[in-house]
Protein backbone atom coordinates (compact mmCIF):
# COMPACT_ATOMS: atom_id res chain seq x y z
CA UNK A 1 -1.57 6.92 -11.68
CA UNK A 2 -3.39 8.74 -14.68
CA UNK A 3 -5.37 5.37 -15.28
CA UNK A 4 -6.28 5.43 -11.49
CA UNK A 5 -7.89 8.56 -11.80
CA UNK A 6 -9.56 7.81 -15.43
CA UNK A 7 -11.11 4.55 -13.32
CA UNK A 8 -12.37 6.85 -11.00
CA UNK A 9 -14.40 9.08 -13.20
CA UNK A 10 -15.71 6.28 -15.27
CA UNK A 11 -16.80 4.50 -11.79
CA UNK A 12 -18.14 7.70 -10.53
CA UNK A 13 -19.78 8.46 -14.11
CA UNK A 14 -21.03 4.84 -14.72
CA UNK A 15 -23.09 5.15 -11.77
CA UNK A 16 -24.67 8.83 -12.88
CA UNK A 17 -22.63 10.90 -10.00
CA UNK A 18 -21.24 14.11 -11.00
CA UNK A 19 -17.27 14.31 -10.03
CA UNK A 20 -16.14 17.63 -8.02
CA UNK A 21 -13.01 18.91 -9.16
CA UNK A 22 -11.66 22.06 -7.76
CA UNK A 23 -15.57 22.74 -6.30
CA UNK A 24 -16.91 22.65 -10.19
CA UNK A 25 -19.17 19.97 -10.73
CA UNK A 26 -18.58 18.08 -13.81
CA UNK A 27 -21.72 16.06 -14.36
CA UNK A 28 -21.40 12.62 -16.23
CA UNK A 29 -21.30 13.42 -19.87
CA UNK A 30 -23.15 9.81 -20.60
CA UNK A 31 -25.70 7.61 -19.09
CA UNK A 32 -25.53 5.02 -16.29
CA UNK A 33 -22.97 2.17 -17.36
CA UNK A 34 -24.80 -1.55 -16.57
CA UNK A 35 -24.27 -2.86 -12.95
CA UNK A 36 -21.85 -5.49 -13.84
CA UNK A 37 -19.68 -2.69 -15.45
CA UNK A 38 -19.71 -0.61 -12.77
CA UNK A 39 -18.26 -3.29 -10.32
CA UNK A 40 -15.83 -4.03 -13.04
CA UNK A 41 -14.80 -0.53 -12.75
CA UNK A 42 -14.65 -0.32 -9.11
CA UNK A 43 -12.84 -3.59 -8.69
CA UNK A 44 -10.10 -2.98 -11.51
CA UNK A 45 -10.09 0.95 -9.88
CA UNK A 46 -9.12 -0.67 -6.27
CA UNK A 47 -6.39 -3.11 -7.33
CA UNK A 48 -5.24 -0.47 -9.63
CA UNK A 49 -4.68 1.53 -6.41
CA UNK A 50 -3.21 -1.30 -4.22
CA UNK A 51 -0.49 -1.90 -7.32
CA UNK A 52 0.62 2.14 -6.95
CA UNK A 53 1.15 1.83 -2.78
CA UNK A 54 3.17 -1.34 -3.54
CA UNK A 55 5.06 -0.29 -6.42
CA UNK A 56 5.73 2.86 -4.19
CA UNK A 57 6.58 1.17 -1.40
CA UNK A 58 9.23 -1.23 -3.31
CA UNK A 59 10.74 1.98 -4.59
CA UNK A 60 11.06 3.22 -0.75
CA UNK A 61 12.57 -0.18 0.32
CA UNK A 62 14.62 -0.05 -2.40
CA UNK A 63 15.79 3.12 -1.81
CA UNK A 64 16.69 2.64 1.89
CA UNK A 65 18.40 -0.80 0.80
CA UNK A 66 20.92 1.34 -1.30
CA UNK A 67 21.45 3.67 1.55
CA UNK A 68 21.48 2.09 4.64
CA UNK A 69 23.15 -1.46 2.98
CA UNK A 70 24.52 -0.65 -0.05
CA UNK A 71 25.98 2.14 0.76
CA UNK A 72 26.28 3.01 -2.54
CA UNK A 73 26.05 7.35 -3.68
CA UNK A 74 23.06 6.38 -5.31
CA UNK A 75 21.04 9.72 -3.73
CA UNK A 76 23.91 11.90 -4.51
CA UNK A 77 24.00 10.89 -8.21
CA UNK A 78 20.07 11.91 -7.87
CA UNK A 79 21.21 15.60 -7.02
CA UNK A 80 20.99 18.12 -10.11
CA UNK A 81 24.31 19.68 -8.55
CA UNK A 82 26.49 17.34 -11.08
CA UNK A 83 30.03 17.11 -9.19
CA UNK A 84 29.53 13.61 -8.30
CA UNK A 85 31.31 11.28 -10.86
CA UNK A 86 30.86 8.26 -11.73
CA UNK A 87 31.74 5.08 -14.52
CA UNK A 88 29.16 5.74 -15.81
CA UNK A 89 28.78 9.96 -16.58
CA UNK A 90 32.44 10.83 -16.68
């Protein structure tokens, strides 16, 4: 996720936008990249996204596979409350 957002700024940057965070403008602090960087940067920053929804929607599916077929007490060994026991933290 961090290197999503530092893809972002160097796209942005590259092309000699300023970014807006929080309403402050932060204006590039170098010149305009080359154009063939720039699409690098875009491209890598879009697949870089697409790999965080999947990986985040494996996690989901994986989650709801250990619920609904496992049936496992996978989400109550999550819980911070500690009085579920198990082989493994006895």
């Amino acid at each position: 996720v961090l290197l999503e957002i530092l893809l972002g700024y160097l796209w942005r940057w590259g092309n000699g936008q300023a970014m807006s965070f929080l309403s402050i403008q932060i204006m590039p602090p170098f010149g305009r990249f080359p154009t063939s960087t720039v699409g690098i940067l875009h491209w890598l920053h879009q697949w870089n996204g697409w790999l965080i929804i999947v990986l985040a929607t494996g996690h989901a599916l994986a989650a709801c596979f250990h619920y609904f077929i496992l049936r496992d007490n996978v989400f109550q060994r999550m819980l911070l409350t500690g009085n579920v026991s198990d082989e493994y933290g006895k």
